[in-house]
N, C-alpha and C. Protein backbone atom coordinates (compact mmCIF):
# COMPACT_ATOMS: atom_id res chain seq x y z
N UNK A 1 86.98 90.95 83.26
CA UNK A 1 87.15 90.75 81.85
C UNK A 1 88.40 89.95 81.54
N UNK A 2 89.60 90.56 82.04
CA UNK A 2 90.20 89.83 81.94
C UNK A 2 90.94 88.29 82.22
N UNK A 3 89.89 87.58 83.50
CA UNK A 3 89.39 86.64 83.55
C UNK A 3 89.85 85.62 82.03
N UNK A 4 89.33 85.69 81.44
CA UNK A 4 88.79 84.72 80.03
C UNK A 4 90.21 84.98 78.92
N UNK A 5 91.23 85.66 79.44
CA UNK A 5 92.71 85.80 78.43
C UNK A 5 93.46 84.46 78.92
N UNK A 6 93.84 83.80 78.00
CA UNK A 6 94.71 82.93 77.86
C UNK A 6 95.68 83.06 77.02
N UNK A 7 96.78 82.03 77.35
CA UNK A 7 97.96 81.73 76.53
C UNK A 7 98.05 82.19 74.89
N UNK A 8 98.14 82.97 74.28
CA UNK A 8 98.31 82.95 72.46
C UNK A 8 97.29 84.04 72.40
N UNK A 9 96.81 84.50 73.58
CA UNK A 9 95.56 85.11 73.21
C UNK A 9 96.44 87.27 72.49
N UNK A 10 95.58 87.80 71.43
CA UNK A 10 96.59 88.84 71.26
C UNK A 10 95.62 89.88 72.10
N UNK A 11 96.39 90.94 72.88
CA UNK A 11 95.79 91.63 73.81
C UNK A 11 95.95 92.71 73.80
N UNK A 12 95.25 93.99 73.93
CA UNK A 12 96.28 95.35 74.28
C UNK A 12 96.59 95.88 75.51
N UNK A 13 97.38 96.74 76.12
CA UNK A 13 98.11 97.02 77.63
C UNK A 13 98.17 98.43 76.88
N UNK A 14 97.69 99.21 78.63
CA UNK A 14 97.37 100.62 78.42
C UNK A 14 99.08 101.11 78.36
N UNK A 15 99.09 102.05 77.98
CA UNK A 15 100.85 102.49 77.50
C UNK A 15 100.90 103.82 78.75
N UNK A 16 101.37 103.83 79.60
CA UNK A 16 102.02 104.84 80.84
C UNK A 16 102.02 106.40 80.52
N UNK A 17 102.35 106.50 79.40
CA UNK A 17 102.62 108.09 79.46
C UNK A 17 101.28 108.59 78.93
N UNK A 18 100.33 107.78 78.34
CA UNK A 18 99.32 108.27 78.06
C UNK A 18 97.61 107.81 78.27
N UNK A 19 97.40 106.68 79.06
CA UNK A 19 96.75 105.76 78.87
C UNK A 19 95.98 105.24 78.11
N UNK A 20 96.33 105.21 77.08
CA UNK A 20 95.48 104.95 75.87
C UNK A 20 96.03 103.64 75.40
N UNK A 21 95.39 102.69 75.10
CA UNK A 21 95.83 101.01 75.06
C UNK A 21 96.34 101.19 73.84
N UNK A 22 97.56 100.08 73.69
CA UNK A 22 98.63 100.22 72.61
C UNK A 22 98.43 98.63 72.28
N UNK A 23 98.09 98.16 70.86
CA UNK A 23 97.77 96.97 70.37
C UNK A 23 99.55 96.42 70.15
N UNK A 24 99.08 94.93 69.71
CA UNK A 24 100.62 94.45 69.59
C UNK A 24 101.30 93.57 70.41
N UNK A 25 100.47 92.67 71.65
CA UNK A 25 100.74 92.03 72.42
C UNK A 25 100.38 90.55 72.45
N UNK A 26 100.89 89.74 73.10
CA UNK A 26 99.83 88.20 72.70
C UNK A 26 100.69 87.49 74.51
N UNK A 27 99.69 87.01 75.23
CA UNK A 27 99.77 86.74 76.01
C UNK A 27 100.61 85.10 76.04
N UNK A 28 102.27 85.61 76.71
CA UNK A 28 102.89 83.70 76.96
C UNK A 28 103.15 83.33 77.93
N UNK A 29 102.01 83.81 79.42
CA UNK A 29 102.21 83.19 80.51
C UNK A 29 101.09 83.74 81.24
N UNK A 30 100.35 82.86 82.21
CA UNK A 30 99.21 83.32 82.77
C UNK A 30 99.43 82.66 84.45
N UNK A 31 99.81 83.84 85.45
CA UNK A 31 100.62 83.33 86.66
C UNK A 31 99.81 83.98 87.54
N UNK A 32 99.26 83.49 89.17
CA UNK A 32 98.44 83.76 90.07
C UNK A 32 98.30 85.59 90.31
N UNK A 33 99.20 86.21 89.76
CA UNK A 33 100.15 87.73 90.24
C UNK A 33 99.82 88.52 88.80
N UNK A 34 99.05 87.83 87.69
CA UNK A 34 99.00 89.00 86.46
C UNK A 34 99.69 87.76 84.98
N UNK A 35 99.83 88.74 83.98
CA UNK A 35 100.35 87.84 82.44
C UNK A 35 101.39 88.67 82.48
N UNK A 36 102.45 87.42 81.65
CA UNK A 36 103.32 88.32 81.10
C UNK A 36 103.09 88.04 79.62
N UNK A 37 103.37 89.41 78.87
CA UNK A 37 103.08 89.64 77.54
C UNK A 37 104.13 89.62 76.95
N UNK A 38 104.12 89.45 75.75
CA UNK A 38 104.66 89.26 74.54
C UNK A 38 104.83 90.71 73.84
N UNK A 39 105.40 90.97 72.87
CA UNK A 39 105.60 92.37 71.91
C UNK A 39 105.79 91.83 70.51
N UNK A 40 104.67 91.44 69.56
CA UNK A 40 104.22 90.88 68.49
C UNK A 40 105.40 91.67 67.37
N UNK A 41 105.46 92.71 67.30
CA UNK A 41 106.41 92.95 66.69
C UNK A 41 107.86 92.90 66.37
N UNK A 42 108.31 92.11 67.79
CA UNK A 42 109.49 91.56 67.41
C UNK A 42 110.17 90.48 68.31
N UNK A 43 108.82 90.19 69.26
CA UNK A 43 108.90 88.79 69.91
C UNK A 43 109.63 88.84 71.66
N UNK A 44 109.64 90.03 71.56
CA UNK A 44 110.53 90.42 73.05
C UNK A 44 109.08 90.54 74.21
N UNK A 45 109.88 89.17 74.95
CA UNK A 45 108.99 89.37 76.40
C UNK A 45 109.06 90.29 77.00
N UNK A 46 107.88 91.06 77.31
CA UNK A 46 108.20 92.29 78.53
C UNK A 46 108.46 91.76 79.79
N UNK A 47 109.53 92.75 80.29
CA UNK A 47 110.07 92.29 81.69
C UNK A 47 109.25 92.61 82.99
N UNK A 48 107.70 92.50 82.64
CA UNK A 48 106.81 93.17 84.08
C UNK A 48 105.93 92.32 83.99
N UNK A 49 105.10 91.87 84.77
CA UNK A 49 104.13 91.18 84.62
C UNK A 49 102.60 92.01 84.83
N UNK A 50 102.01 91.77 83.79
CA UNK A 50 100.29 93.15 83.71
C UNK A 50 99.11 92.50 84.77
N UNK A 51 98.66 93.34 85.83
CA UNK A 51 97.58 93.41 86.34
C UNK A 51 96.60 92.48 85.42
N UNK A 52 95.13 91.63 86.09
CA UNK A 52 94.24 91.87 85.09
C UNK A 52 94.01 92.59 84.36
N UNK A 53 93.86 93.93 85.36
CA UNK A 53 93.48 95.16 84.97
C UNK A 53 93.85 95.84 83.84
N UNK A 54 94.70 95.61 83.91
CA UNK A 54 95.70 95.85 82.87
C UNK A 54 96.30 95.20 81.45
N UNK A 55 94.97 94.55 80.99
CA UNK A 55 95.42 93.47 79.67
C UNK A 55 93.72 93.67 79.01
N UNK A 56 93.61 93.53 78.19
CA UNK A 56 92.33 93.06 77.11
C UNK A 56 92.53 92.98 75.83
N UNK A 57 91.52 92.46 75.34
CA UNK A 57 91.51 91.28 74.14
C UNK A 57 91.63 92.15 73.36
N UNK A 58 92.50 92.30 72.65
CA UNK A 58 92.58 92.96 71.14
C UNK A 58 91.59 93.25 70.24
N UNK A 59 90.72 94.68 70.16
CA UNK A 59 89.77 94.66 69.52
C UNK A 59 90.42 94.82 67.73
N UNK A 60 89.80 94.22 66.92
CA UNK A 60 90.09 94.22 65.62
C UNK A 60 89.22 95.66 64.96
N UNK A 61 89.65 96.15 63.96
CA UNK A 61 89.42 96.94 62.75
C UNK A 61 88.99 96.13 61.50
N UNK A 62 87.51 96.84 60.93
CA UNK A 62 87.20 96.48 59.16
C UNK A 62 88.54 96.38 58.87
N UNK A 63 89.34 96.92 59.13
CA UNK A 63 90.88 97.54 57.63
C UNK A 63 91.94 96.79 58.50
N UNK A 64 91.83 95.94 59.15
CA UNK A 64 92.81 95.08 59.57
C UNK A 64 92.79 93.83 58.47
N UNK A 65 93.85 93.63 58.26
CA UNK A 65 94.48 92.09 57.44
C UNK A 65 95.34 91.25 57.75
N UNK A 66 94.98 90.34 57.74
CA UNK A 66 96.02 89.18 58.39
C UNK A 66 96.70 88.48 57.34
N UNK A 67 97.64 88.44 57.27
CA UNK A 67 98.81 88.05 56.18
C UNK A 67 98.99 86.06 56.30
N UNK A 68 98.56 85.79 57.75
CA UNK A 68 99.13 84.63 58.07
C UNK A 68 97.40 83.87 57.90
């Protein structure tokens, strides 16, 4: 699946203490070893780089709104 994520793409990454995927990410590097992600909320690169396994496409909500 995660195959088909590219650059700008917004994604969610399962969160460690609970595994339940935490929205809020947008992919700014796609390297032979995994992505490194982004943190949409305030622009800070995470310092790890995510598995395939470990990234998918941001599913949207009816009650989501996009401002931009």
């Amino acid at each position: 699946m995660a195959d088909t994520v590219q650059v700008g793409d917004k994604v969610e990454v399962p969160r460690h203490f609970d595994g339940q995927w935490a929205r809020g990410f947008e992919i700014v590097d796609v390297a032979d070893d995994g992505y490194q992600v982004m943190r949409t909320s305030d622009g800070e690169v995470l310092p790890v780089t995510f598995a395939a396994d470990d990234v998918r496409i941001a599913h949207t909500r009816a009650n989501d709104f996009s401002w931009m």
